[in-house]
PDB file of N, CA and C in Angstrom:
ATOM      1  N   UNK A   1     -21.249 -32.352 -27.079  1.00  0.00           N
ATOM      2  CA  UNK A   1     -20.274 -31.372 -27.541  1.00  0.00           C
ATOM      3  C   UNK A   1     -19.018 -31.494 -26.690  1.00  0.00           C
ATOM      4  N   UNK A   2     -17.898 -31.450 -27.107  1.00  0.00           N
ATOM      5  CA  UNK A   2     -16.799 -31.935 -26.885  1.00  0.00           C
ATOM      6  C   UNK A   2     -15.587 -30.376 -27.179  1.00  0.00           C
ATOM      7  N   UNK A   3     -15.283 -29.919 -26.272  1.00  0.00           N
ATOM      8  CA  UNK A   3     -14.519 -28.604 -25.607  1.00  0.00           C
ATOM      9  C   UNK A   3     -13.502 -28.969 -25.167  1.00  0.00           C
ATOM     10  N   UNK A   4     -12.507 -28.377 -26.530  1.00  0.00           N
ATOM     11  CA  UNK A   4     -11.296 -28.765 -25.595  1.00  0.00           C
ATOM     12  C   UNK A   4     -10.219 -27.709 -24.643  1.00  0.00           C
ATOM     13  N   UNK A   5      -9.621 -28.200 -23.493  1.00  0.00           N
ATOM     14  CA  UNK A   5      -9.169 -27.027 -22.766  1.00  0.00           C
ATOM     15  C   UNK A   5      -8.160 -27.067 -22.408  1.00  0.00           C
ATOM     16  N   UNK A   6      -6.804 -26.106 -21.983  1.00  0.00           N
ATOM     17  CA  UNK A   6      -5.436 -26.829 -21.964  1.00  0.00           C
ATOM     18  C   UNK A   6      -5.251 -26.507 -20.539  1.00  0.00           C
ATOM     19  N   UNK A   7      -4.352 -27.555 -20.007  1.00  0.00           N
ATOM     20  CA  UNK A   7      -4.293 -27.274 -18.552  1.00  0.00           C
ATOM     21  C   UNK A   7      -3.003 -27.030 -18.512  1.00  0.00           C
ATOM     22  N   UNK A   8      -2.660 -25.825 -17.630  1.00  0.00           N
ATOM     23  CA  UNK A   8      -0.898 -24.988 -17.915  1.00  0.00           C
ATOM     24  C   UNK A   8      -0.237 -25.735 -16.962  1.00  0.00           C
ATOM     25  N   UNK A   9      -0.008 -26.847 -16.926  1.00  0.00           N
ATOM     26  CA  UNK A   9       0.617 -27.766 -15.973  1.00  0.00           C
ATOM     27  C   UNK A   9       1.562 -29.113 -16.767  1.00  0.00           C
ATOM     28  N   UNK A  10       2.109 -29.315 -16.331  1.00  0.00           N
ATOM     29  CA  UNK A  10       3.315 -30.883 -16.814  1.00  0.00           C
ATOM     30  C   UNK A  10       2.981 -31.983 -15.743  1.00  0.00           C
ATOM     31  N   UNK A  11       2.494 -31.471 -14.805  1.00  0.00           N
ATOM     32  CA  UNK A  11       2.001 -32.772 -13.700  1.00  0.00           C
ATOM     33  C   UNK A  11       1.079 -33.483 -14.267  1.00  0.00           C
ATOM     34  N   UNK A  12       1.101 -34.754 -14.474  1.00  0.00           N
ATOM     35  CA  UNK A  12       0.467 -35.909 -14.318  1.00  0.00           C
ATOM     36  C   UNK A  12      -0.677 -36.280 -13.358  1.00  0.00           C
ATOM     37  N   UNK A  13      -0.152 -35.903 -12.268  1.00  0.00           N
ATOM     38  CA  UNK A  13      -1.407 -36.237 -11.502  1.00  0.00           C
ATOM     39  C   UNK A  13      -2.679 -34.919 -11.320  1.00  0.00           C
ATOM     40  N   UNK A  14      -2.236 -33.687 -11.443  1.00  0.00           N
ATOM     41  CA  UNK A  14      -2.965 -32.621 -11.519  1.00  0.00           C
ATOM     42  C   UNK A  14      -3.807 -33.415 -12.906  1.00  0.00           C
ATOM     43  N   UNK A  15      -3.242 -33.350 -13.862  1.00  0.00           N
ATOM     44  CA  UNK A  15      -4.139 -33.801 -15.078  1.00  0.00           C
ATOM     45  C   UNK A  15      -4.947 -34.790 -14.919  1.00  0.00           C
ATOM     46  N   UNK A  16      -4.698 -35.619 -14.291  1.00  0.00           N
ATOM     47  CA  UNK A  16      -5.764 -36.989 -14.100  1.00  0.00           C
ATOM     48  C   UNK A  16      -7.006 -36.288 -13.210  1.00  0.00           C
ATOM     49  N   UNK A  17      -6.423 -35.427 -12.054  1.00  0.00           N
ATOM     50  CA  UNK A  17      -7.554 -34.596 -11.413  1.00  0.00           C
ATOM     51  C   UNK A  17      -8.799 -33.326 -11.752  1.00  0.00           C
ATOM     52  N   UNK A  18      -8.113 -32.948 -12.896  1.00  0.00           N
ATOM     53  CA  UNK A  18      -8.276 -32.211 -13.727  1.00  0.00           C
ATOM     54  C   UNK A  18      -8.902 -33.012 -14.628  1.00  0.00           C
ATOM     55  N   UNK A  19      -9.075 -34.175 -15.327  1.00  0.00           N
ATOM     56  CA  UNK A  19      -9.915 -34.516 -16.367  1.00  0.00           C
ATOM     57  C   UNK A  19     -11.252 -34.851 -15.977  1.00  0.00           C
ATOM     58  N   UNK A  20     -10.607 -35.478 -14.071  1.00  0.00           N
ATOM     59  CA  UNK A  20     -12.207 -36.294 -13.881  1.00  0.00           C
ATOM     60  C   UNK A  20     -13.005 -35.586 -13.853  1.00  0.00           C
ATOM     61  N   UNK A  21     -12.397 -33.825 -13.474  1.00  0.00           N
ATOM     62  CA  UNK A  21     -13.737 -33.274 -12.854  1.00  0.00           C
ATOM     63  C   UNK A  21     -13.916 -32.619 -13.782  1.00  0.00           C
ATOM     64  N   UNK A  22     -13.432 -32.464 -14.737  1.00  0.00           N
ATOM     65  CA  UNK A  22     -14.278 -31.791 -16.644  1.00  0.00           C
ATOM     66  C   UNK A  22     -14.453 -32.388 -17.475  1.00  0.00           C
ATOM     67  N   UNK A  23     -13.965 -33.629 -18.058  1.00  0.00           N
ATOM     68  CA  UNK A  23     -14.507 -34.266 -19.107  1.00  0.00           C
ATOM     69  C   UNK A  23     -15.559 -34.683 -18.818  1.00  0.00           C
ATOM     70  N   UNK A  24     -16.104 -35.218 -17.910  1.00  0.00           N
ATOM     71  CA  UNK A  24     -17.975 -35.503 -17.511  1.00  0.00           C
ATOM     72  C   UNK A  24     -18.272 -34.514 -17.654  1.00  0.00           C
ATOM     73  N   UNK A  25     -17.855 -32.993 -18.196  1.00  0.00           N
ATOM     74  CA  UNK A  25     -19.204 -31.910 -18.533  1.00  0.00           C
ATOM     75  C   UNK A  25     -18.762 -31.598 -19.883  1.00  0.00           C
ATOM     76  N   UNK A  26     -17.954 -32.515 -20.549  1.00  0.00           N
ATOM     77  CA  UNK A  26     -17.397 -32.441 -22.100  1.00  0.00           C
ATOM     78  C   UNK A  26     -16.228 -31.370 -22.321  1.00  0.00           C
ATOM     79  N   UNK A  27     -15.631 -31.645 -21.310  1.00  0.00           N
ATOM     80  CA  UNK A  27     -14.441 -30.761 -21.818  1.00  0.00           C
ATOM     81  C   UNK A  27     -13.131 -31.960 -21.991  1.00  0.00           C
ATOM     82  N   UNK A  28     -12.329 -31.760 -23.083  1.00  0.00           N
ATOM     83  CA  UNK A  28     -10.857 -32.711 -23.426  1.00  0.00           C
ATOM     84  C   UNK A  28     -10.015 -31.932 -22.693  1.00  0.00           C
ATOM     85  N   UNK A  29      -9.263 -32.429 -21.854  1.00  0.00           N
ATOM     86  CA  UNK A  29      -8.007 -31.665 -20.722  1.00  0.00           C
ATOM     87  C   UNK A  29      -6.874 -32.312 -21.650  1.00  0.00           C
ATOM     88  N   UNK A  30      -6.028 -30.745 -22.086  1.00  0.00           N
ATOM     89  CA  UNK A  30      -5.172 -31.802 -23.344  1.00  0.00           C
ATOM     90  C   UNK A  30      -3.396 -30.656 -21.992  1.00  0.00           C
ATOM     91  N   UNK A  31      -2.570 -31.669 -21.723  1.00  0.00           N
ATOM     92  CA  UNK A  31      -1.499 -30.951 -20.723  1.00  0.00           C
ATOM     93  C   UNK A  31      -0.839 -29.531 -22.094  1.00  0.00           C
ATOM     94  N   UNK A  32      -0.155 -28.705 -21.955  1.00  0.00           N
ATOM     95  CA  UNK A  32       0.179 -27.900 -22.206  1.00  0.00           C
ATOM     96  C   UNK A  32       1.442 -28.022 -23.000  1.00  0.00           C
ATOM     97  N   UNK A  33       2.023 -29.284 -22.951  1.00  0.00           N
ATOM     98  CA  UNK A  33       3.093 -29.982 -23.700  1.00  0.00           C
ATOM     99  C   UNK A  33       2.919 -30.252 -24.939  1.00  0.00           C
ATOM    100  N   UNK A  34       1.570 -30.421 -25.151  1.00  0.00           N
ATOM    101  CA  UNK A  34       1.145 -30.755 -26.023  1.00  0.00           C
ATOM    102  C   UNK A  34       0.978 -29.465 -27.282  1.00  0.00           C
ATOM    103  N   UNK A  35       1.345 -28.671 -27.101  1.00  0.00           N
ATOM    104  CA  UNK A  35       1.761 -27.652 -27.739  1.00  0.00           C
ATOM    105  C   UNK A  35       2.513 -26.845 -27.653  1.00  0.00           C
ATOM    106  N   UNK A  36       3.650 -27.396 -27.542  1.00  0.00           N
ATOM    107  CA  UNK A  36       5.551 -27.008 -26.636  1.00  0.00           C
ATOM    108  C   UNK A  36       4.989 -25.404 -26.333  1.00  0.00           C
ATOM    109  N   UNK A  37       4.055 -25.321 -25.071  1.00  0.00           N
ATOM    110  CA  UNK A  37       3.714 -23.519 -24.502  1.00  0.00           C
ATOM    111  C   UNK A  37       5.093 -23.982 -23.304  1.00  0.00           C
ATOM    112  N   UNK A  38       5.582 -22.713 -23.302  1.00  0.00           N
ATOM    113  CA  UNK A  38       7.621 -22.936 -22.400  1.00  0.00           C
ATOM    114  C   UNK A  38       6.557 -22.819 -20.893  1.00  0.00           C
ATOM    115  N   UNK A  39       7.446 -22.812 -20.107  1.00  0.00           N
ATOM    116  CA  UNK A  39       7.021 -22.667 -18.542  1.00  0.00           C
ATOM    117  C   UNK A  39       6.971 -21.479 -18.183  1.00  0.00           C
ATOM    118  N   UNK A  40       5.728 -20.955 -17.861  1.00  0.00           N
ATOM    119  CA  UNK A  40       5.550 -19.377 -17.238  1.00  0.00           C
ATOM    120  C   UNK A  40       6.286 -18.869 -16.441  1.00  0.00           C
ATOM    121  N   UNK A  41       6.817 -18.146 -16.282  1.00  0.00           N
ATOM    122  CA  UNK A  41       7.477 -17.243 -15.033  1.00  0.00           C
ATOM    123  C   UNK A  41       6.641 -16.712 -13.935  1.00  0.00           C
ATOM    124  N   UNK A  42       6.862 -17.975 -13.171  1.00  0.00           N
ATOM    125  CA  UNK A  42       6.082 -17.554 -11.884  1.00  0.00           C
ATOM    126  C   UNK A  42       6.369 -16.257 -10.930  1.00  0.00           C
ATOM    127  N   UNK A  43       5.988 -14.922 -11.673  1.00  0.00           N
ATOM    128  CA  UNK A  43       6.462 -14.101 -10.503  1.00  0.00           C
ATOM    129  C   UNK A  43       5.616 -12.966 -10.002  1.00  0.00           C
ATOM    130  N   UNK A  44       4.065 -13.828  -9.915  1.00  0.00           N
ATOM    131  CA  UNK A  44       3.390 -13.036  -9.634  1.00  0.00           C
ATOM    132  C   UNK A  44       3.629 -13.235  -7.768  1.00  0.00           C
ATOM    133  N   UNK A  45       2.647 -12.201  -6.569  1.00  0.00           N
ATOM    134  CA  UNK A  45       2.206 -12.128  -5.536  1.00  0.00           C
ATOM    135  C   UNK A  45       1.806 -12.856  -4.769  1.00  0.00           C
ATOM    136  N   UNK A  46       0.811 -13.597  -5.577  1.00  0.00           N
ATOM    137  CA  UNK A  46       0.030 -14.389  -4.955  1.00  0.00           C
ATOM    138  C   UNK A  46      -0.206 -16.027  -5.928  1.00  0.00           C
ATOM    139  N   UNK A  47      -1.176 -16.678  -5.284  1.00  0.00           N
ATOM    140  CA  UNK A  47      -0.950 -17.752  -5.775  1.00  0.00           C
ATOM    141  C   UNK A  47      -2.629 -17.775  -6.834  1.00  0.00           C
ATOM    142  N   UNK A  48      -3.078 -16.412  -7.071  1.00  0.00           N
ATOM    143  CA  UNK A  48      -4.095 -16.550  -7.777  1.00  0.00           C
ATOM    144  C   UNK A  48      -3.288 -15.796  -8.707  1.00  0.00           C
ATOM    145  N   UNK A  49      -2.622 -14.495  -8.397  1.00  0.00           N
ATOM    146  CA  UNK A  49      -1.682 -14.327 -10.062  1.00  0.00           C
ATOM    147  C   UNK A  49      -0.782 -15.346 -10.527  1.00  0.00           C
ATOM    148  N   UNK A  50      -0.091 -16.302  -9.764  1.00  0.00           N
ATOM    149  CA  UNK A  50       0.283 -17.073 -10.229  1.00  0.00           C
ATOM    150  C   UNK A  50      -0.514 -18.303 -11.638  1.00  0.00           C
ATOM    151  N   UNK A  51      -1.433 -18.614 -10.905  1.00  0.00           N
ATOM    152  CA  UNK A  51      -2.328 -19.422 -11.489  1.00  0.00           C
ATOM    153  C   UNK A  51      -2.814 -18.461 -12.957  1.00  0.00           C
ATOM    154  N   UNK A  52      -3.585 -17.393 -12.830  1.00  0.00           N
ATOM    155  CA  UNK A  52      -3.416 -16.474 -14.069  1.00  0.00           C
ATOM    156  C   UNK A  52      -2.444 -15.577 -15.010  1.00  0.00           C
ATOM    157  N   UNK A  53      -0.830 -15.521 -14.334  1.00  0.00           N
ATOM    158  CA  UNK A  53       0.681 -15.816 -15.449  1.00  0.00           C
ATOM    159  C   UNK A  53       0.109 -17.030 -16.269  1.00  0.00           C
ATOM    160  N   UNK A  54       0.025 -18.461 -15.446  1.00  0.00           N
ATOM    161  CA  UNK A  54       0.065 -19.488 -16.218  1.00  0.00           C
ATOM    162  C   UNK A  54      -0.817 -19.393 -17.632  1.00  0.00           C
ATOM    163  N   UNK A  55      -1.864 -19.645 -16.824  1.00  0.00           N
ATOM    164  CA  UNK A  55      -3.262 -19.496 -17.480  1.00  0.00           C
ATOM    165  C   UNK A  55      -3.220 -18.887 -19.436  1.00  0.00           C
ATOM    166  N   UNK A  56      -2.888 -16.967 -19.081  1.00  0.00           N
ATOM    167  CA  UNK A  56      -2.208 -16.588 -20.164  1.00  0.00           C
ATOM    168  C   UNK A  56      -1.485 -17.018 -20.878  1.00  0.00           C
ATOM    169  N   UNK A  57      -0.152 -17.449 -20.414  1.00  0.00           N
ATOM    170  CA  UNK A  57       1.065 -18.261 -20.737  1.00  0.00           C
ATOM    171  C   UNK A  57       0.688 -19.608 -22.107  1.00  0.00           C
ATOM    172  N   UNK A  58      -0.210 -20.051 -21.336  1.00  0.00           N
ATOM    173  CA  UNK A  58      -0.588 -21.563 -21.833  1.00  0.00           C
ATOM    174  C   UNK A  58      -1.743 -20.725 -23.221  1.00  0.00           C
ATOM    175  N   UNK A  59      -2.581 -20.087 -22.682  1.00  0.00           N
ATOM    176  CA  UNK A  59      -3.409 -19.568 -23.721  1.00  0.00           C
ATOM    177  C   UNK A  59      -2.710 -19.084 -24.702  1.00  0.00           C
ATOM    178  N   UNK A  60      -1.255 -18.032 -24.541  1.00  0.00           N
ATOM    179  CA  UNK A  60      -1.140 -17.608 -25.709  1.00  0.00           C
ATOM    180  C   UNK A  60      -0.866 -18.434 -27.230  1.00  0.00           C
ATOM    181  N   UNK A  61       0.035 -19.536 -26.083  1.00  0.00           N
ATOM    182  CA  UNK A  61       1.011 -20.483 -26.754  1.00  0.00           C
ATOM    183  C   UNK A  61       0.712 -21.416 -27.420  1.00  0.00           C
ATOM    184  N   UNK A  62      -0.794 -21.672 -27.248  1.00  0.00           N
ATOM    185  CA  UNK A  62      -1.384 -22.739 -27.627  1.00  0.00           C
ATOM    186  C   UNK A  62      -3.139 -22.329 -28.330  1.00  0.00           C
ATOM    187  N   UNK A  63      -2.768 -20.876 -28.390  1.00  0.00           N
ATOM    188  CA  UNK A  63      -3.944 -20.413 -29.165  1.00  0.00           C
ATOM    189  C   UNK A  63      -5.384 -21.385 -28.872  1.00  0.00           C
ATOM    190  N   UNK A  64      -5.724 -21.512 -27.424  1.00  0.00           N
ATOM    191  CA  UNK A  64      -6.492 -22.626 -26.811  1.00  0.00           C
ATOM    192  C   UNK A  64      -7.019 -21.670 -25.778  1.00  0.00           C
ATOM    193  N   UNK A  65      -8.294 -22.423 -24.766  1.00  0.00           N
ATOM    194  CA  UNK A  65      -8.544 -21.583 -24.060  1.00  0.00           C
ATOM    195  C   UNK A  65      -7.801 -22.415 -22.911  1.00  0.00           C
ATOM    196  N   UNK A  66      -7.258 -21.736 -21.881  1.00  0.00           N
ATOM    197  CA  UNK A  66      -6.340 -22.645 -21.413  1.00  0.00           C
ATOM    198  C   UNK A  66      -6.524 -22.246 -19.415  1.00  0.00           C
ATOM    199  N   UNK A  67      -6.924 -23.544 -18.443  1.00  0.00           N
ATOM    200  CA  UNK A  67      -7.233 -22.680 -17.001  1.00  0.00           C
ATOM    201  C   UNK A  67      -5.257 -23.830 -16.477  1.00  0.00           C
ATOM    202  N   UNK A  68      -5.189 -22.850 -14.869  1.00  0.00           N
ATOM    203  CA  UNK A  68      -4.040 -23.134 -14.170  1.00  0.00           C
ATOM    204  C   UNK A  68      -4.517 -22.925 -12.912  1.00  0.00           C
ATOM    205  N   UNK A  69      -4.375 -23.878 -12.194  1.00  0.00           N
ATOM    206  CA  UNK A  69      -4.092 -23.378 -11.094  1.00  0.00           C
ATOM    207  C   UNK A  69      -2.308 -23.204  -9.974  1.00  0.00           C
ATOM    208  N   UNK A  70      -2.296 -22.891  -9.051  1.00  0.00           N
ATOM    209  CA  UNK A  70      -1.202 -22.491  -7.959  1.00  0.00           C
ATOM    210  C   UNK A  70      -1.512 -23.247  -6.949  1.00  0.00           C
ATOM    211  N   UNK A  71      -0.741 -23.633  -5.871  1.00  0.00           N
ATOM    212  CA  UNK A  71      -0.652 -23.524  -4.524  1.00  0.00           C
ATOM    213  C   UNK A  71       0.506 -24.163  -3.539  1.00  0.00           C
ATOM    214  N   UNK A  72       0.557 -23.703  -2.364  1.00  0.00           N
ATOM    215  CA  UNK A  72       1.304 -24.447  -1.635  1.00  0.00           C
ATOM    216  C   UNK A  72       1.089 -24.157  -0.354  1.00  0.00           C
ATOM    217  N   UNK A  73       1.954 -24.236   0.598  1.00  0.00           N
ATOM    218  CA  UNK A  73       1.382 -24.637   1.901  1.00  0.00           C
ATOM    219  C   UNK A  73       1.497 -23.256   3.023  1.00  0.00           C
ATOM    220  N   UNK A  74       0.711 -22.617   3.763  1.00  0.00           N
ATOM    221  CA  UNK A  74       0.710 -21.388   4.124  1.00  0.00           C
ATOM    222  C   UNK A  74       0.846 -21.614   5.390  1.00  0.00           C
ATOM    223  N   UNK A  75       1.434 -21.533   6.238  1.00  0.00           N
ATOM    224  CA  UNK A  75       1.758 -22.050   7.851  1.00  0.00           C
ATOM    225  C   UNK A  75       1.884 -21.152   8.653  1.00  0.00           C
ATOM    226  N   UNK A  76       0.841 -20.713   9.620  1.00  0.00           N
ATOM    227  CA  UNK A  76       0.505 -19.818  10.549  1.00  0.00           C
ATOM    228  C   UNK A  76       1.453 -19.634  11.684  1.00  0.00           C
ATOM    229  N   UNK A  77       2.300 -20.238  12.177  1.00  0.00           N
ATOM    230  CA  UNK A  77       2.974 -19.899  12.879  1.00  0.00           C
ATOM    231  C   UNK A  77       4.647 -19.082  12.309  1.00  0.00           C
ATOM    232  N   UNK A  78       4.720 -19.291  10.690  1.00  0.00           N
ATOM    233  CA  UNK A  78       5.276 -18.612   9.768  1.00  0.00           C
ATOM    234  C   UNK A  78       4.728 -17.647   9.272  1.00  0.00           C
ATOM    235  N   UNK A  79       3.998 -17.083   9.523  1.00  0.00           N
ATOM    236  CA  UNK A  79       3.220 -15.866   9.231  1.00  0.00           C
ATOM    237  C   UNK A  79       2.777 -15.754   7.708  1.00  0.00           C
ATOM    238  N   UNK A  80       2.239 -17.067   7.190  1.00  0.00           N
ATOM    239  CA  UNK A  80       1.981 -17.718   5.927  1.00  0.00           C
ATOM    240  C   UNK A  80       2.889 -18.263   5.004  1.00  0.00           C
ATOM    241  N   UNK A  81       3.938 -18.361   5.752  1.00  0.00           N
ATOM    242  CA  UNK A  81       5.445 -18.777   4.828  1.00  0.00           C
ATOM    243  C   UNK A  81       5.149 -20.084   4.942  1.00  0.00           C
ATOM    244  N   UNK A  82       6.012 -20.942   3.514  1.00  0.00           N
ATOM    245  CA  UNK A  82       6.028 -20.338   2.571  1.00  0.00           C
ATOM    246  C   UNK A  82       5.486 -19.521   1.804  1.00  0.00           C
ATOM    247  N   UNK A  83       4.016 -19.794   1.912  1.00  0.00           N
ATOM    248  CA  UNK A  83       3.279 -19.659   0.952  1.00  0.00           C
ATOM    249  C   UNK A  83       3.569 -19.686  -0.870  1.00  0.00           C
ATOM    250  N   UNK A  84       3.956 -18.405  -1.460  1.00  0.00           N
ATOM    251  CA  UNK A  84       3.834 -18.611  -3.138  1.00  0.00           C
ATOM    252  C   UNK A  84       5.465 -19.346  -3.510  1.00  0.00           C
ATOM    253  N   UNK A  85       6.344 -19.624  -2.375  1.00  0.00           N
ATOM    254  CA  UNK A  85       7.414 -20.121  -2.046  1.00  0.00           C
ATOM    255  C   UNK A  85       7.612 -21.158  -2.146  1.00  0.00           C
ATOM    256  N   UNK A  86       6.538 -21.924  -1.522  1.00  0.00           N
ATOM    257  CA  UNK A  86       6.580 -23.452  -1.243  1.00  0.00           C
ATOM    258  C   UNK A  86       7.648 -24.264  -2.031  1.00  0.00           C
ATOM    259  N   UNK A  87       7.363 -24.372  -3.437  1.00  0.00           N
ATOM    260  CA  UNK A  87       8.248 -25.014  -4.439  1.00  0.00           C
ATOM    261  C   UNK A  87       9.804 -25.073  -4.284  1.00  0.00           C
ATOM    262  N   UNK A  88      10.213 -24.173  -3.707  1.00  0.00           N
ATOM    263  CA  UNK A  88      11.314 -23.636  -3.179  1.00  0.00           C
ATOM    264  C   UNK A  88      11.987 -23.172  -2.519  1.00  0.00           C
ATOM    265  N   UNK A  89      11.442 -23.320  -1.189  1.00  0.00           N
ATOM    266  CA  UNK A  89      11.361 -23.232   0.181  1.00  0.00           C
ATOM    267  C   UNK A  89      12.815 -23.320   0.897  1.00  0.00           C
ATOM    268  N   UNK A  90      12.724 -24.748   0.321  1.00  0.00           N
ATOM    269  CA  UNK A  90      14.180 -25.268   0.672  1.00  0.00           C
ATOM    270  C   UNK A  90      15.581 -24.755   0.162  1.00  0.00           C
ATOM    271  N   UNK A  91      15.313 -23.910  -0.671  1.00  0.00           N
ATOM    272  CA  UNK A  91      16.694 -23.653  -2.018  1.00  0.00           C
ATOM    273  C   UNK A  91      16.260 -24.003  -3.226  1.00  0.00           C
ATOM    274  N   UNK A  92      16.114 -25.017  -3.442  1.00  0.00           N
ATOM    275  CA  UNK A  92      16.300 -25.158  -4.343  1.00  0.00           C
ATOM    276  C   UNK A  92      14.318 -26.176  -5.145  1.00  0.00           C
ATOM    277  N   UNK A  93      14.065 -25.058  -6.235  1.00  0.00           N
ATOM    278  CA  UNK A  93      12.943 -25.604  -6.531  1.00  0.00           C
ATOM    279  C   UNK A  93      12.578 -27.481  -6.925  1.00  0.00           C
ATOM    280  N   UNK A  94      11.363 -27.384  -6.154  1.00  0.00           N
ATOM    281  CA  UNK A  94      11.143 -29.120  -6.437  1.00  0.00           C
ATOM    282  C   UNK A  94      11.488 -29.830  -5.654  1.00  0.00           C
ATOM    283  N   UNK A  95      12.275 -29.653  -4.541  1.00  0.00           N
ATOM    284  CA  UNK A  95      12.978 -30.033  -3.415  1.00  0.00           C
ATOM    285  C   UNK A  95      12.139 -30.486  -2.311  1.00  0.00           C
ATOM    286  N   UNK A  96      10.919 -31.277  -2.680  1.00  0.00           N
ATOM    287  CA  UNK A  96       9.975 -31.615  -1.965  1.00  0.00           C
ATOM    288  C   UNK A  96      10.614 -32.225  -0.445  1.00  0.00           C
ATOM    289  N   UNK A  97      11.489 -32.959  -0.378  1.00  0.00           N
ATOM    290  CA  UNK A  97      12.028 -33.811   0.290  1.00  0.00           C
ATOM    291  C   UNK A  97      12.814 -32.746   1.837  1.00  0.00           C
ATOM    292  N   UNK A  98      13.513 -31.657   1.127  1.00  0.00           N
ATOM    293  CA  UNK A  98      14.183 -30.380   1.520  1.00  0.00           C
ATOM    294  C   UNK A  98      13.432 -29.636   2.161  1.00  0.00           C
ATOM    295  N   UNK A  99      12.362 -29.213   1.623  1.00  0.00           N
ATOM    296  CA  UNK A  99      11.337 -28.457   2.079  1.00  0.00           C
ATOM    297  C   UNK A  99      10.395 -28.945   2.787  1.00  0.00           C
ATOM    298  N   UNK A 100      10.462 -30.285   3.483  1.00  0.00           N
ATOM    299  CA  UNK A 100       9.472 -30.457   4.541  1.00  0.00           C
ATOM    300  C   UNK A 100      10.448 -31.031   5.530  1.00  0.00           C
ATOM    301  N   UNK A 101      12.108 -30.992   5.384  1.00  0.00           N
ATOM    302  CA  UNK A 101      12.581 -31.129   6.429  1.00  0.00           C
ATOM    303  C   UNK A 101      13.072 -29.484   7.117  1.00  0.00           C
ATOM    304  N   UNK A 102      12.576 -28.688   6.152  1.00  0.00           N
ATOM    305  CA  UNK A 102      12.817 -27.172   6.847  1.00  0.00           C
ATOM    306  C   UNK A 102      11.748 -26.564   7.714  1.00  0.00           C
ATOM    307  N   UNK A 103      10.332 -27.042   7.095  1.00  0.00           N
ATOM    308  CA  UNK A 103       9.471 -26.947   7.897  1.00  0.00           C
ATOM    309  C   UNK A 103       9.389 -27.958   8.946  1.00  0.00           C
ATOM    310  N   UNK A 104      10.120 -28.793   9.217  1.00  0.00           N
ATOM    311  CA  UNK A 104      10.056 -29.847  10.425  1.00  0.00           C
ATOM    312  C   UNK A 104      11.232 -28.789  11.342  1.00  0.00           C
TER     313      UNK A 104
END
C-alpha cells in the first residue's frame, strides 16, 4: 500500500531525506510545489509551531495529508539566539553565508 504525503518544504535535500526515511514504510513524499500550496508565514514561537503553520499550510492547499518540519541553530552563550531566527539572523533571510559570519 502506497500513501501518499506532502512535505511543506521546496528544499531538495530535506526531500531526498525525507523520502529515504518513509517511502521504505510506503509512503510517496510528493514536495509541496507540486500543488502550487504558497509559503506559510512563519510566525509562530517556536520551531514546533513553526513546523505545524507549515504542516496546515501545505495540508490545506493540497487537500493531502501533509508533515513539516523547522529548525535552526540555538547557541547557549546567546541565550538560544538565534534560534526560530536562524534563517535570518543576518538581515536578511537565506543569508546563510551572513549569518555564520555574525555568529563568528
Amino acid at each position: 500500500m502506497n500513501r501518499q504525503i506532502v512535505l511543506a518544504s521546496s528544499n531538495q535535500g530535506k526531500a531526498r531525506e525525507f523520502k529515504a526515511m518513509l517511502e521504505p514504510l510506503g509512503y510517496n513524499v510528493v514536495l509541496q510545489k507540486e500543488f502550487n500550496v504558497p509559503e506559510a508565514k512563519e510566525d509562530g514561537l517556536s520551531f514546533i509551531e513553526n513546523a505545524i503553520i507549515k504542516a496546515r499550510n501545505a495540508a490545506k492547499y493540497s487537500n493531502q495529508w501533509a508533515l513539516a518540519d523547522d529548525s535552526g541553530i540555538c547557541v547557549d552563550a546567546l541565550n538560544g539566539a538565534p534560534g526560530i531566527y536562524s534563517a535570518r539572523y543576518s538581515g536578511v533571510h537565506g543569508d546563510e553565508k551572513g549569518c555564520n559570519k555574525k555568529l563568528l
